[in-house]
C-alpha atoms as a PDB file:
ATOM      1  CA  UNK A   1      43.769 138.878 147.675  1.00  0.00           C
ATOM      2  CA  UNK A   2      47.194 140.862 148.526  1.00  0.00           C
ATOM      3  CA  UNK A   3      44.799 143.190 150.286  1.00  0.00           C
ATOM      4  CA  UNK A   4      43.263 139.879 152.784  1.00  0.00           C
ATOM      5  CA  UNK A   5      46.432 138.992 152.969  1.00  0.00           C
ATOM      6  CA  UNK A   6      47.668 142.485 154.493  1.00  0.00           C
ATOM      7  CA  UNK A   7      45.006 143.023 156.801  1.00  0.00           C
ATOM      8  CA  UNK A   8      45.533 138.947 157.942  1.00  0.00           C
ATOM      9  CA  UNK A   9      49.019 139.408 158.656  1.00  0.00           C
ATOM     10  CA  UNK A  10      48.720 143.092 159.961  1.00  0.00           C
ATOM     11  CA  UNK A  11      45.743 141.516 162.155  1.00  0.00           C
ATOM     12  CA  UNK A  12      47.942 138.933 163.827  1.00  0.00           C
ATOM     13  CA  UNK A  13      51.042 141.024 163.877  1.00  0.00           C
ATOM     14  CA  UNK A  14      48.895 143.226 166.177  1.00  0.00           C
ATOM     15  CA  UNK A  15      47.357 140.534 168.326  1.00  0.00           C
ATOM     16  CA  UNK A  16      51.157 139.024 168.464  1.00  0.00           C
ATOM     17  CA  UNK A  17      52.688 142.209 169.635  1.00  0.00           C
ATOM     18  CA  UNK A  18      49.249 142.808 172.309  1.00  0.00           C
ATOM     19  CA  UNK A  19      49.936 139.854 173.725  1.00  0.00           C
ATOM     20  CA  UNK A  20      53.647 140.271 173.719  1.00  0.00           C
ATOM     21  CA  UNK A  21      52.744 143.595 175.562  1.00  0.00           C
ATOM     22  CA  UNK A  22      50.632 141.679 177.950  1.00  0.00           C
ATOM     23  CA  UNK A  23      53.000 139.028 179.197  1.00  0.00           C
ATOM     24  CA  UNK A  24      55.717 141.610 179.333  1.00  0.00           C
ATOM     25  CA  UNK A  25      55.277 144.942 180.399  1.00  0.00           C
ATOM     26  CA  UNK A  26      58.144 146.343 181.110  1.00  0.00           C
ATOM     27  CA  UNK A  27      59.260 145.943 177.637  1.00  0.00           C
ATOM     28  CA  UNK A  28      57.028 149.064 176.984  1.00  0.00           C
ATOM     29  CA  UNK A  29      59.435 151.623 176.226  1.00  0.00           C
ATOM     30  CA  UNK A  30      59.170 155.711 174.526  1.00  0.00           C
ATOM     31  CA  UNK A  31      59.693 154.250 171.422  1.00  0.00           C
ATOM     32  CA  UNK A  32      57.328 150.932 171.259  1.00  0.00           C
ATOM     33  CA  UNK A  33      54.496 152.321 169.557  1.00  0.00           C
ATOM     34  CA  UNK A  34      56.667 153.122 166.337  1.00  0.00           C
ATOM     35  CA  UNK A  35      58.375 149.385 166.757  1.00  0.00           C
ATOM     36  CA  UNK A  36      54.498 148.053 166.821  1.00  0.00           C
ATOM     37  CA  UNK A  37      53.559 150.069 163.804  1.00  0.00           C
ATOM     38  CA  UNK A  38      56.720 148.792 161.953  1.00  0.00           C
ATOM     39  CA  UNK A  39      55.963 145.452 162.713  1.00  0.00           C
ATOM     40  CA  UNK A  40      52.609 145.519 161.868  1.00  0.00           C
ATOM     41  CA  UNK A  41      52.944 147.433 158.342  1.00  0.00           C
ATOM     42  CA  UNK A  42      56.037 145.091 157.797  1.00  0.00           C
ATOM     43  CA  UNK A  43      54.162 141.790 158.339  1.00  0.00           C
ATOM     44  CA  UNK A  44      51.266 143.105 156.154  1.00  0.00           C
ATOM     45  CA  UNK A  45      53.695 144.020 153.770  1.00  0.00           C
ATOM     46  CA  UNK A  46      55.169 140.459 153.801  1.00  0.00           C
ATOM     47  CA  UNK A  47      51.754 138.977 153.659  1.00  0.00           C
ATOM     48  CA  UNK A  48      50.715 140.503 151.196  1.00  0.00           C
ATOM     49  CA  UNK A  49      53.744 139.979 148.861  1.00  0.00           C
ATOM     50  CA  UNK A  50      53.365 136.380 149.599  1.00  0.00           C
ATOM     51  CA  UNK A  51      49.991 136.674 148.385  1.00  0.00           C
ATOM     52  CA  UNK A  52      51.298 137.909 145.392  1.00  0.00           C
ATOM     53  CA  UNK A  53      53.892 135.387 144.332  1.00  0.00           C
ATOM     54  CA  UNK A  54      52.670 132.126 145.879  1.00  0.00           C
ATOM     55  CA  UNK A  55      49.585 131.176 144.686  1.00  0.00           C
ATOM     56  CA  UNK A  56      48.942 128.661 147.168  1.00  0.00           C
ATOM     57  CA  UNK A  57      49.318 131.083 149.732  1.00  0.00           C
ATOM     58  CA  UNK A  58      46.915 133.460 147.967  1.00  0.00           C
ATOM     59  CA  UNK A  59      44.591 130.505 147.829  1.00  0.00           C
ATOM     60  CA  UNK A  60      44.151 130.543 151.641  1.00  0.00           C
ATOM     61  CA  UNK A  61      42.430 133.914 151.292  1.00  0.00           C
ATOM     62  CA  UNK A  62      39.672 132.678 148.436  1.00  0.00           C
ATOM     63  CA  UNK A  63      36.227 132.419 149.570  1.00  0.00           C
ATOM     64  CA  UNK A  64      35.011 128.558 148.851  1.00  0.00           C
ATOM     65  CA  UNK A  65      31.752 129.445 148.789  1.00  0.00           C
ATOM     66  CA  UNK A  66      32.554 132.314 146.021  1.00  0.00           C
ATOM     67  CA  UNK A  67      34.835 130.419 143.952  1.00  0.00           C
ATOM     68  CA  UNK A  68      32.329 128.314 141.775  1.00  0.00           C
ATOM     69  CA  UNK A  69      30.615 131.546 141.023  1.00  0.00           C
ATOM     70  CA  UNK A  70      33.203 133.818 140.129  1.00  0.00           C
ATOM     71  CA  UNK A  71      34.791 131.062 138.074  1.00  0.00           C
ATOM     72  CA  UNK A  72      31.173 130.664 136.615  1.00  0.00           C
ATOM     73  CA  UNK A  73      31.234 134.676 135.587  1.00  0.00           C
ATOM     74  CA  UNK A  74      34.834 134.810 134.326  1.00  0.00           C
ATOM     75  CA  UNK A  75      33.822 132.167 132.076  1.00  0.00           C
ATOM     76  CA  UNK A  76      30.270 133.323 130.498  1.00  0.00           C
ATOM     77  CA  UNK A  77      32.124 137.043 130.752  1.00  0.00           C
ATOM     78  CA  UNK A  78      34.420 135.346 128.024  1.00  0.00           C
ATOM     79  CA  UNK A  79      31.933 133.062 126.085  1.00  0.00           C
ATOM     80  CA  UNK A  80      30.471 136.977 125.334  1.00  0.00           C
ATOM     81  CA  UNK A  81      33.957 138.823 124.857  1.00  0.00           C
ATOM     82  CA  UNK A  82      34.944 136.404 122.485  1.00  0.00           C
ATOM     83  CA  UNK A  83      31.667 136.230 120.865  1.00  0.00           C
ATOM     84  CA  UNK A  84      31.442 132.798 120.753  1.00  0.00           C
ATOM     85  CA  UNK A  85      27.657 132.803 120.538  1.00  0.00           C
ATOM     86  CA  UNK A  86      28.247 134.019 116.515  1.00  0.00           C
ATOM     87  CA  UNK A  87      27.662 130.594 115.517  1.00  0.00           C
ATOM     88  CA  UNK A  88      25.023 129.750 113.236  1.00  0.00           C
ATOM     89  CA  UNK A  89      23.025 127.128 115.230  1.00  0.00           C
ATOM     90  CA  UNK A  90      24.283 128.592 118.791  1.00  0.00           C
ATOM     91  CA  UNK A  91      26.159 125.571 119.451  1.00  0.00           C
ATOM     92  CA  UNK A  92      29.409 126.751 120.655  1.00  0.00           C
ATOM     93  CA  UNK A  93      30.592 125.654 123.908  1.00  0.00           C
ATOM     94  CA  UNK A  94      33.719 126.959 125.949  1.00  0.00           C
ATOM     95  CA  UNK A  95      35.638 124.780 128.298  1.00  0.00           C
ATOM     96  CA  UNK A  96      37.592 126.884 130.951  1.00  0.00           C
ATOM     97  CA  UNK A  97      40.349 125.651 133.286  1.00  0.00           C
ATOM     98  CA  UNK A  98      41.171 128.083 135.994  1.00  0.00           C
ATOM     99  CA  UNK A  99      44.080 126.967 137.309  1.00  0.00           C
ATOM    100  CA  UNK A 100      44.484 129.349 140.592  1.00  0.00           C
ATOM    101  CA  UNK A 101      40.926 128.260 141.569  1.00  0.00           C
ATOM    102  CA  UNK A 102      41.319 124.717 140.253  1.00  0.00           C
ATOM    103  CA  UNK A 103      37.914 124.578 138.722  1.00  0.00           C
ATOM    104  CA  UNK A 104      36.482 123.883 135.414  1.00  0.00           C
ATOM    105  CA  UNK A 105      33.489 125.501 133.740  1.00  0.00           C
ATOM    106  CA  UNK A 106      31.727 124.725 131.077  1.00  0.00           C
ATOM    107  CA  UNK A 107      29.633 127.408 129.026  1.00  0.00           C
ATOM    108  CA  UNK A 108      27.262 126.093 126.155  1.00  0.00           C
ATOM    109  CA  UNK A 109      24.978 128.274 123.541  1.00  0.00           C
ATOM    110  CA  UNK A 110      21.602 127.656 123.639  1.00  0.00           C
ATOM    111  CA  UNK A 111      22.218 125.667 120.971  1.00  0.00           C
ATOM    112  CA  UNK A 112      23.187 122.508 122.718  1.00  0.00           C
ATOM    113  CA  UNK A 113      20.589 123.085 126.075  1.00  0.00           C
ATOM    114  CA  UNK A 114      17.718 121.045 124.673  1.00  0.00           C
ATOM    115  CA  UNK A 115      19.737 117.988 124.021  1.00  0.00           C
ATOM    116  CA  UNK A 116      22.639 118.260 126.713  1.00  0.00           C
ATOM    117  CA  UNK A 117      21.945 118.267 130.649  1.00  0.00           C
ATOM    118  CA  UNK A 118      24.480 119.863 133.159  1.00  0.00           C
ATOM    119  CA  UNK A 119      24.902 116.578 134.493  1.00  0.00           C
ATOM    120  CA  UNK A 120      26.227 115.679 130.524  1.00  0.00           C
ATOM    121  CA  UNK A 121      28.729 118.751 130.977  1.00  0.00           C
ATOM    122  CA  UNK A 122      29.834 117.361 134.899  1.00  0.00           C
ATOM    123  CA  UNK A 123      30.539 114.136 133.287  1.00  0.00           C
ATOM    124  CA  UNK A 124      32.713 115.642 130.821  1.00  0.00           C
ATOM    125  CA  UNK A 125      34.317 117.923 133.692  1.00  0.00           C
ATOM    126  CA  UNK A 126      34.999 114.558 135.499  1.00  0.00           C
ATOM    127  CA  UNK A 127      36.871 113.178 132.945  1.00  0.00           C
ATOM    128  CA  UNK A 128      39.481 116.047 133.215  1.00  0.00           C
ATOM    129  CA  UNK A 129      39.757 115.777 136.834  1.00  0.00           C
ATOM    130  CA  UNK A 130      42.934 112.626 136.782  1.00  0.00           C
ATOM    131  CA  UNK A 131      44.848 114.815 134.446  1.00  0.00           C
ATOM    132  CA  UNK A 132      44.244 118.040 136.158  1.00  0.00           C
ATOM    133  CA  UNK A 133      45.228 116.399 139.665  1.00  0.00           C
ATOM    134  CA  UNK A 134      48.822 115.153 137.518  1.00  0.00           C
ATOM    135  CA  UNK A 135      48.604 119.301 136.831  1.00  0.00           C
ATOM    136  CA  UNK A 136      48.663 118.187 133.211  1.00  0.00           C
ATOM    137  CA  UNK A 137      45.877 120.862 132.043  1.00  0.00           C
ATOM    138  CA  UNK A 138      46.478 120.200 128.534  1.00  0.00           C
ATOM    139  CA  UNK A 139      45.674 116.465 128.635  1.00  0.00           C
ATOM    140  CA  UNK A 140      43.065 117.434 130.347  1.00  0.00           C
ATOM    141  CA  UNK A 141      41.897 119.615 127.814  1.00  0.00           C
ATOM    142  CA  UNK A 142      42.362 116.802 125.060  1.00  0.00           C
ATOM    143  CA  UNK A 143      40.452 114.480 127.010  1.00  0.00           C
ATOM    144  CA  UNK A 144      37.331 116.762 127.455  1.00  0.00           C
ATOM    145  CA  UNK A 145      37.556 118.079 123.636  1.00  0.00           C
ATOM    146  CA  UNK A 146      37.502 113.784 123.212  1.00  0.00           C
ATOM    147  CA  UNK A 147      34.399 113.826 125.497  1.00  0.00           C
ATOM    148  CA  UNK A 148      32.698 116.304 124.195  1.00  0.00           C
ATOM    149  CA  UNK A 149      32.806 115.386 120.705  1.00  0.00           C
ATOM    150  CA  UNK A 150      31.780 111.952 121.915  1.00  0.00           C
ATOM    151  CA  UNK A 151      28.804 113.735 123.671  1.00  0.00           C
ATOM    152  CA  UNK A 152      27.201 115.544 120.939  1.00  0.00           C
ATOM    153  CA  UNK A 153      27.294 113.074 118.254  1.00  0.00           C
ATOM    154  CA  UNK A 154      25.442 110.801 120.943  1.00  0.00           C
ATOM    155  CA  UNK A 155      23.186 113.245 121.424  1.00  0.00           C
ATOM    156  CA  UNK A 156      22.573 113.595 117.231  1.00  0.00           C
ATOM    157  CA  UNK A 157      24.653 116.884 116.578  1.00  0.00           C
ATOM    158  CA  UNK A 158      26.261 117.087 113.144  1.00  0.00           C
ATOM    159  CA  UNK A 159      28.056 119.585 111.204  1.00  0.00           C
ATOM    160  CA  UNK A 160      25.721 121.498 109.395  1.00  0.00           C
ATOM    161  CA  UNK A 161      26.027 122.949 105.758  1.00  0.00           C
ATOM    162  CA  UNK A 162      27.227 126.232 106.756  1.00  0.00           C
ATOM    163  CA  UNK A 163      30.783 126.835 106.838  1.00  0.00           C
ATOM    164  CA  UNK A 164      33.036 124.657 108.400  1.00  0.00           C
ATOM    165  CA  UNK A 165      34.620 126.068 112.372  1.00  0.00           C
ATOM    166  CA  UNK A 166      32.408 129.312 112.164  1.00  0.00           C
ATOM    167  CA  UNK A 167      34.776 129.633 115.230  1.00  0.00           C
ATOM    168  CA  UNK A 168      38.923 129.690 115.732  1.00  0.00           C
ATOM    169  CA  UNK A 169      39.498 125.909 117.361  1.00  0.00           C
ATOM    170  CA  UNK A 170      42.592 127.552 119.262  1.00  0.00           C
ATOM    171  CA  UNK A 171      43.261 127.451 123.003  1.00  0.00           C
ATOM    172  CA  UNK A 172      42.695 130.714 124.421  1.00  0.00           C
ATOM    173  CA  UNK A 173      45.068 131.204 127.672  1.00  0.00           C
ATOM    174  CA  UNK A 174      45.242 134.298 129.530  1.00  0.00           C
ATOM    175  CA  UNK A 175      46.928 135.247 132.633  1.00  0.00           C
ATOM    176  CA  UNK A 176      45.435 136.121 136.203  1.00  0.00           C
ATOM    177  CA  UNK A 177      46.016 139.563 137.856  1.00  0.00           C
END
């Protein structure tokens, strides 16, 4: 995103000073083209520093019709990196909160597909949605872990024999780029 954000600002920077140039020529001078490059590099540069530091500037640059599947991919990307299909029964399920793209993801084993519908796992997702608005992610977090647990014994899953959390129960946070 720094890099949209560079070529956004050095893009109107450069329309800016054309039109500048337009409506008054005879500011034109030896030494304009190294003022324009300056000011275009510089406003870049500012752009894309912005990008960097406020997210909800970055956020302008994020593709809306991208975000649900990149957001998808981060999160099976880390259902596998974490191995969290080494479950006995394939019944683990991941809840991810990406907070720069304010979305929520859900990725279940195969486990849990025969008895639990995506519109089951959008149900649980809109039961975060109050607390994530109040940017309270960990209530939100509670209340889906609540959900879900209320979800699969409905739907007749119990803890098996094996051993018990096959699986750390700890939040897992990691940091954007």
């Amino acid at each position: 995103m720094p890099w949209l954000a560079f070529a956004a600002g050095a893009s109107l920077a450069s329309l800016a000073l054309v039109i500048a140039d337009a409506i008054r020529p005879q500011w034109t001078v030896s030494y304009t083209a190294s003022i324009h490059a300056m000011a275009i590099l510089g406003t870049g540069a500012a752009a894309a520093l912005l990008a960097i530091f406020a997210p909800p500037f970055a956020r302008l640059f994020l593709r809306q019709s991208s975000i649900d599947s990149e957001v998808r991919q981060y999160a099976e990307s880390m259902f596998l990196r974490r191995s969290l299909f080494a479950t006995s029964r394939r019944t683990a399920i991941l809840i991810l909160i990406s907070l720069f793209e304010r979305r929520v993801d859900i990725v279940a084993d195969e486990g849990c597909h025969p008895r639990i519908t995506h519109a089951d796992w959008q149900d649980v997702i809109a039961r975060m949605a109050p607390r994530l608005r109040e940017r309270k992610p960990g209530d939100a977090l509670r209340d889906a872990l609540l959900a879900v647990d209320t979800l699969l014994q409905a739907r007749g899953f119990t803890r098996g024999d094996g051993p018990p959390d096959a699986l750390s129960n700890r939040t897992i946070e990691e940091h954007g780029q």
